[in-house]
Every structure is written in structure tokens, then in C-alpha cells.
Protein backbone atom coordinates (compact mmCIF):
# COMPACT_ATOMS: atom_id res chain seq x y z
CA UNK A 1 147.02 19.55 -45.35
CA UNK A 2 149.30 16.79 -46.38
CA UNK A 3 152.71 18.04 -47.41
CA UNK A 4 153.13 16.09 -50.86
CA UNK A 5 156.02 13.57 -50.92
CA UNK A 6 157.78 11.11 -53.56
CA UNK A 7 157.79 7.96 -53.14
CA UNK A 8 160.13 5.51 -55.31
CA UNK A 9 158.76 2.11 -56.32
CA UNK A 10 161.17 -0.11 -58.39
CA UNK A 11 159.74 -2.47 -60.43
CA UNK A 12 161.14 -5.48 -63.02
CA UNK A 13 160.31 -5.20 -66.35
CA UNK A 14 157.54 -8.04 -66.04
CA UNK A 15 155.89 -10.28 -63.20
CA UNK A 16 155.46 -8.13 -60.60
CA UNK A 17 152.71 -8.91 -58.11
CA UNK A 18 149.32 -6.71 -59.22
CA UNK A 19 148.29 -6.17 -55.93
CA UNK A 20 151.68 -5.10 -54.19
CA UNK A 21 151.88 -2.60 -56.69
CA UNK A 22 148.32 -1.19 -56.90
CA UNK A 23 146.81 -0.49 -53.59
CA UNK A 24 150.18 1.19 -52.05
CA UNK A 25 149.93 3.52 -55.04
CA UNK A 26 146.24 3.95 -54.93
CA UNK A 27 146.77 5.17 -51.58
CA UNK A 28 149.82 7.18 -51.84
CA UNK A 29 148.22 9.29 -54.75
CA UNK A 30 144.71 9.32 -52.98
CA UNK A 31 146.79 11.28 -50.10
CA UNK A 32 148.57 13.78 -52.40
CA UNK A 33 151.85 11.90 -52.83
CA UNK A 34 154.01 11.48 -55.93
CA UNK A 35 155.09 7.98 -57.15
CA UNK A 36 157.95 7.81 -59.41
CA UNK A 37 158.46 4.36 -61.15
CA UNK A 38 161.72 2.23 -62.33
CA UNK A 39 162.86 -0.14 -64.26
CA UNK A 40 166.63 -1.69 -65.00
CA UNK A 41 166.24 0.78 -68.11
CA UNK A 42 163.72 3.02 -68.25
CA UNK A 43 161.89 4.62 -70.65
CA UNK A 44 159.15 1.78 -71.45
CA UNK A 45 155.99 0.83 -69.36
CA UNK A 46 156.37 -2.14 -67.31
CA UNK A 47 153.90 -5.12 -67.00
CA UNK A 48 152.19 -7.33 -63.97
CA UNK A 49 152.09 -10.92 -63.87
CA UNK A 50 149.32 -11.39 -66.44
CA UNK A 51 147.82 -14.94 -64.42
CA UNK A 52 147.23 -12.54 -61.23
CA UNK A 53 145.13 -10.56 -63.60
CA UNK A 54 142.62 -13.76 -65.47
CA UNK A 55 142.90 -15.95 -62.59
CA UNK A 56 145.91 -18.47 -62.07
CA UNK A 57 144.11 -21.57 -61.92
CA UNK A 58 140.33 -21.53 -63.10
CA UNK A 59 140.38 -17.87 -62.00
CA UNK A 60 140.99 -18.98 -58.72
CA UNK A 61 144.73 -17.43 -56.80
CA UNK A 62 144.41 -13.99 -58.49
CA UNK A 63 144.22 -10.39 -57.87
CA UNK A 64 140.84 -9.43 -56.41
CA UNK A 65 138.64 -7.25 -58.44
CA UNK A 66 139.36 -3.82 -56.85
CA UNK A 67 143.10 -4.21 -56.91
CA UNK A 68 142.74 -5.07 -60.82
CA UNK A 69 140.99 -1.60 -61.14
CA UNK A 70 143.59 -0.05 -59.55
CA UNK A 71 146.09 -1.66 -61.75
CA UNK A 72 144.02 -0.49 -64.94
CA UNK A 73 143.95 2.95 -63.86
CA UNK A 74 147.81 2.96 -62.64
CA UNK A 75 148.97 1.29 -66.32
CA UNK A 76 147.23 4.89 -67.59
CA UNK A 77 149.50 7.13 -65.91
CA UNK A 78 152.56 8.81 -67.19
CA UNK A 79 154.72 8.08 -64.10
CA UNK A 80 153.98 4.30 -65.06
CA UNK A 81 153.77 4.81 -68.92
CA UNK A 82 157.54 6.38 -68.81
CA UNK A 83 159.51 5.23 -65.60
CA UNK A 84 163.21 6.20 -64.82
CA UNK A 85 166.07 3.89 -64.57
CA UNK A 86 166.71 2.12 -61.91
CA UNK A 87 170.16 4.11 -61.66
CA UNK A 88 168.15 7.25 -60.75
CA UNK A 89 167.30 5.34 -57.20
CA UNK A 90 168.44 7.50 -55.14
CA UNK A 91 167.82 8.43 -51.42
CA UNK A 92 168.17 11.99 -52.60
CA UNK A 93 165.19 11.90 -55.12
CA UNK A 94 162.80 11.20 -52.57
CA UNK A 95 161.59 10.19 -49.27
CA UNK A 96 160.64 7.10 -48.95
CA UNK A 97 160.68 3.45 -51.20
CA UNK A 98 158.75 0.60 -51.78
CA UNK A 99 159.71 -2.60 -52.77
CA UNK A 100 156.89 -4.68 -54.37
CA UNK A 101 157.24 -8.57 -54.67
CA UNK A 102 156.28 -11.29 -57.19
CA UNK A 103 156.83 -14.77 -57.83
CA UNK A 104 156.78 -15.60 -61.58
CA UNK A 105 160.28 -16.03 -63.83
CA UNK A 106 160.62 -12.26 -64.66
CA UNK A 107 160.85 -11.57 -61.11
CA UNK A 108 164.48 -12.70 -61.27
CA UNK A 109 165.53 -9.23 -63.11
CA UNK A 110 165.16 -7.10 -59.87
CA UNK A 111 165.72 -9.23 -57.09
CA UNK A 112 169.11 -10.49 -58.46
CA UNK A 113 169.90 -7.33 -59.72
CA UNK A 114 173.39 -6.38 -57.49
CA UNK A 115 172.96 -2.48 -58.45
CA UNK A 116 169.55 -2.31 -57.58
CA UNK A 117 170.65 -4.20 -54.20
CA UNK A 118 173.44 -1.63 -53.80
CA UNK A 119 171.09 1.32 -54.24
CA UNK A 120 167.95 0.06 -51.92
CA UNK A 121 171.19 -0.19 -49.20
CA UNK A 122 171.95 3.11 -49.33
CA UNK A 123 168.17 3.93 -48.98
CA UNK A 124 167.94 1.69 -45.51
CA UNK A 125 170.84 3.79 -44.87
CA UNK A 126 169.65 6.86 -45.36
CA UNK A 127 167.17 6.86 -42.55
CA UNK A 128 164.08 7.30 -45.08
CA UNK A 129 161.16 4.89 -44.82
CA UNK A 130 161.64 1.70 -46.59
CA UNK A 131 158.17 -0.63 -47.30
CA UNK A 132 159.26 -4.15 -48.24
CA UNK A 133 156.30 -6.90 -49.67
CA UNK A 134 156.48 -10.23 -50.11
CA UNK A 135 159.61 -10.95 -52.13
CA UNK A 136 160.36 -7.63 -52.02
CA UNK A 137 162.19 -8.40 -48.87
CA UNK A 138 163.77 -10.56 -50.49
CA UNK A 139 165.65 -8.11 -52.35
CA UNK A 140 166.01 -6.12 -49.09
CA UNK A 141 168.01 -9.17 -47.52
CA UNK A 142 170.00 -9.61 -50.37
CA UNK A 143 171.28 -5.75 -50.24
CA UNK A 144 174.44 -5.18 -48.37
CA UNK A 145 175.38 -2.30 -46.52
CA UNK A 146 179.49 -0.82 -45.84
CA UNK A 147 180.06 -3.44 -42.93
CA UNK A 148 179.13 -6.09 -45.93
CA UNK A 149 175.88 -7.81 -43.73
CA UNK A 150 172.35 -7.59 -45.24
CA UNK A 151 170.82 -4.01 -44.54
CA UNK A 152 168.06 -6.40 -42.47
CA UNK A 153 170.97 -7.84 -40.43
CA UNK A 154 169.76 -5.99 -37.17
CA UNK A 155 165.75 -5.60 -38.06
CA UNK A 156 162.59 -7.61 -37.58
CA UNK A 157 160.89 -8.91 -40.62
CA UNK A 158 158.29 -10.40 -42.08
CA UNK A 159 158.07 -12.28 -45.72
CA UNK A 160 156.27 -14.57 -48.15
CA UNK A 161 155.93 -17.25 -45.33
CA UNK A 162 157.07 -20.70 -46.57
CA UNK A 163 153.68 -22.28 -45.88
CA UNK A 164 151.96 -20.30 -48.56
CA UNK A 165 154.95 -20.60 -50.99
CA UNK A 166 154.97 -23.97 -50.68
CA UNK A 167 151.05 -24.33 -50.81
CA UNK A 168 150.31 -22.60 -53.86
CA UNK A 169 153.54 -24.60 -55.21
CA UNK A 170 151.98 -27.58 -54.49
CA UNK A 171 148.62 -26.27 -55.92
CA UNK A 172 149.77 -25.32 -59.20
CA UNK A 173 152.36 -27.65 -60.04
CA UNK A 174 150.43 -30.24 -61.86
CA UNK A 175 149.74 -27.11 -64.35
CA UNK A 176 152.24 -24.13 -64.09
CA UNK A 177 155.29 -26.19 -63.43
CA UNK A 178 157.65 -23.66 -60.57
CA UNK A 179 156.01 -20.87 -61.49
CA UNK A 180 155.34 -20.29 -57.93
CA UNK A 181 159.01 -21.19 -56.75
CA UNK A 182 161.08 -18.24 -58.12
CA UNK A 183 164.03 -19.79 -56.64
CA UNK A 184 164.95 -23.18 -55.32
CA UNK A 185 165.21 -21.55 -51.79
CA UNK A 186 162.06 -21.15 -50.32
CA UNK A 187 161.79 -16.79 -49.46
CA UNK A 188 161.95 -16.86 -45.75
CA UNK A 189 164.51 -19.58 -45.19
CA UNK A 190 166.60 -17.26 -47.36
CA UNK A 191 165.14 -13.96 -45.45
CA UNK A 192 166.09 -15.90 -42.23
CA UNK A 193 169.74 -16.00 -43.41
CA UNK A 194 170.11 -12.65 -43.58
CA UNK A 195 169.33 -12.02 -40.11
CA UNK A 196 171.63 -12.04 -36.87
CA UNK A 197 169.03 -13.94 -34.95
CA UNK A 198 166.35 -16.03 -36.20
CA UNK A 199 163.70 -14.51 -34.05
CA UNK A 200 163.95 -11.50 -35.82
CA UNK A 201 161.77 -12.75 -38.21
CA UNK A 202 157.80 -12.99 -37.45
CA UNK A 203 155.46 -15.53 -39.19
CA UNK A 204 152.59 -13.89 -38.16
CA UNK A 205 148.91 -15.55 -38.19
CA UNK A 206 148.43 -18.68 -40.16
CA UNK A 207 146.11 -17.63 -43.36
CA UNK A 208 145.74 -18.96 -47.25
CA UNK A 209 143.02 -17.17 -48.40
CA UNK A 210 141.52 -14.18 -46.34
CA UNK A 211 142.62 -11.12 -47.57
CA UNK A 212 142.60 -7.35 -45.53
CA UNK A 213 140.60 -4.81 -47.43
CA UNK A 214 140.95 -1.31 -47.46
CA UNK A 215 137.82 -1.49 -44.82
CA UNK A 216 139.25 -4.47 -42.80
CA UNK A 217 142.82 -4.72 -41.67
CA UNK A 218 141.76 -7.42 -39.20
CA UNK A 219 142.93 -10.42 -41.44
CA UNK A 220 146.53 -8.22 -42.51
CA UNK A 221 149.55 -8.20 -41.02
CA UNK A 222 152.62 -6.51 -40.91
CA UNK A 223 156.21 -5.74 -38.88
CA UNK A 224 157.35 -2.46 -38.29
CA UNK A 225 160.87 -1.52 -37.10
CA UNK A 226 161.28 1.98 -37.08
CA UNK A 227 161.22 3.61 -40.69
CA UNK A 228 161.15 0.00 -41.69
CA UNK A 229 157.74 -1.74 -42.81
CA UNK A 230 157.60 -5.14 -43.74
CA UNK A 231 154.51 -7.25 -44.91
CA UNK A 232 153.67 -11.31 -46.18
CA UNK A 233 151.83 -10.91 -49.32
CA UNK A 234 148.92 -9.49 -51.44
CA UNK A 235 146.58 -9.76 -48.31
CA UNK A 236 148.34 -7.64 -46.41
CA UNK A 237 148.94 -4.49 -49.32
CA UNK A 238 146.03 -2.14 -47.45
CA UNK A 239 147.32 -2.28 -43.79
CA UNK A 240 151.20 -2.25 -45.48
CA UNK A 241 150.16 0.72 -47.27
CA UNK A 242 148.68 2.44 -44.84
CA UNK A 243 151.68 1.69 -42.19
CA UNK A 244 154.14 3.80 -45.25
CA UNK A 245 151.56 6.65 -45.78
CA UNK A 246 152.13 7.24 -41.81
CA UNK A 247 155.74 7.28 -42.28
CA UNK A 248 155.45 10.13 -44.90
């Protein structure tokens, strides 16, 4: 039997990727696990990017259909209904976090959020598993540990490759403006920063459209370095979130 564990997934307020969210918690609960949301604040449900939920562009570049289920059922539950502060994150109120990405505008809250980076820093360096998404290592590179270097200084990564950022940039632009580029700095050129050496980090295999399913992990990919799992976007979320549910 699976000894029940909590699992802390910070969140922004709004525009968080449906997907990156979803399936890692539909799997951690499936298993018996306890997932404890946060936001800056606290106290008030939290909400996805609304385009990855009616289709970005003529319902094309969304959330598939399962993940949006997932979502539905997840925006149901107390845990998500009444999160804790992000100033409860702490390595001491449970054993392993998850950092979710996102692209849109109101992603800006968490990953620039310097408290937030200082307490995901003293989760790396607590030893616990960390899962990172998408931008979500983005906000792992931009957390500092004591010595003052990113807490991925010394690890191999994975991120939003700049292909796709720049693809669905280019995509979208004509309509959406930069709602795909949440910062002039494309995410891996500034994950690459971070690092000691630039081979740390690890593309993986070229893809813009076929996802991994909870049946298929064949088109997913991930890095894992130690209690460290990192992943490239909402294709990957299955294989990611298996990868943390054998760390727990």
C-alpha cells in the first residue's frame, strides 16, 4: 500500500498552464497522495489560462479534452477552492513540490516573485523531490541558494525549448499580440544562464504537436537528476508526473 504523501504545488493567481496542473494532480490523488495548493495570498481559488481551455486560435493550441476534465474536477476540490499562502511553502509541510508553468501575462506574479524564489531554494535544498514544467523552471533558475548561484547551477535541465516558444509566438502574433512571450528573453536562453555549463541543459526530441498520453509516453520527455525532475511542456505532463509519483 502506498504510504500517502503531500505534495506542494504553487500556483499564480491566474494563467497557469491547464495541463501542467491537471494530470500531475490527477495522478498524485489517483495514488493516495495529498496536494496542497498556493497562492501569493491565499484564501481564494485560483484560475487557468482561460484560451488553453476554448482553444487559443480557432480551438486549435489548447488543452486536450481529458486534461480539461481533469481541470473541471480539480477547480471542485477544497484543496483548490481554499489554497494556503505561498508563505506556508515550506520543506517541512511536505515532501515533495511541483512547479507548474504558463505563458500568459499573469504568469509574471509567481515567477518574479523573489519570496516564492527564496522558498522553492530551500526546497532544492532540502533534499525533497522537486518537479519543474515548462516555465516552471524558470522560476527554479531564478531561485538562489546560500552560495548566491541558481539552485540549478550544478543540475541538468530541461525547459520550454525556444523553438516552440518562438513558434507558437510567431503563430499567434497576428492575433494575441506576446501573449506567448511572457518575457522578452526567450525561457531556455534564460534557463541556460543559470547553469555552470551549457550542456547541462537537454533539448530533447524536436516536436510541435504530438503530445504523451497517460497510455503513451513514447512522444514525452523529461530530465531527471536525482530528486530533481524536469520536463518541456504540456506534452510531456503524464511521463513528468509519473517520474514525481516514483520519487514519493
Amino acid at each position: 500500500m502506498t504510504t500517502p504523501r503531500t505534495v506542494f504545488i504553487p500556483v499564480p493567481d491566474t494563467d497557469f498552464d491547464v495541463t501542467e496542473v491537471s494530470v500531475p494532480w490527477k495522478l498524485l490523488v489517483e495514488a493516495g497522495h495529498n496536494v496542497v495548493f498556493l497562492t501569493e495570498h491565499g484564501g481564494k481559488p485560483p484560475a487557468a489560462d482561460p484560451l488553453l481551455l476554448s482553444g487559443v486560435i480557432f480551438g486549435q493550441l489548447g488543452a486536450d479534452p481529458e486534461p480539461k476534465r481533469f481541470y473541471a474536477e480539480l477547480s471542485q476540490t477544497r484543496a483548490f477552492q481554499e489554497p494556503m499562502p505561498w508563505s506556508a511553502l515550506d520543506p517541512g509541510g511536505a515532501d515533495a513540490l511541483l512547479l507548474p508553468g504558463g505563458h500568459a501575462p499573469g504568469m509574471r506574479q509567481y515567477l518574479g516573485n523573489t519570496q516564492l524564489q527564496d522558498r522553492v531554494a530551500k526546497f532544492f535544498e532540502s533534499g525533497k523531490p522537486v518537479a519543474a514544467i515548462c516555465h516552471g523552471v524558470l522560476l527554479a533558475a531564478r531561485s538562489k541558494g546560500h552560495d548566491g548561484k541558481s539552485v540549478l547551477a550544478q543540475r541538468r535541465t530541461t525547459c520550454l525549448p525556444k523553438y516552440m516558444e518562438r513558434t507558437a509566438y510567431f503563430l499567434t502574433a497576428w492575433k494575441l499580440g506576446r501573449y506567448y512571450r511572457t518575457y522578452p528573453l526567450y525561457v531556455e536562453d534564460e534557463v541556460k544562464l543559470a547553469l555552470a555549463q551549457e550542456s547541462q541543459f537537454e533539448r530533447g526530441p524536436r516536436t510541435l504537436s504530438k503530445r504523451g498520453t497517460r497510455a503513451d509516453d513514447a512522444p514525452a520527455f523529461t530530465v531527471e537528476d536525482g530528486q530533481y525532475v524536469s520536463a518541456r511542456w504540456p506534452g510531456d505532463a503524464y511521463l513528468f508526473g509519473k517520474q514525481l509519483l516514483a520519487r514519493l
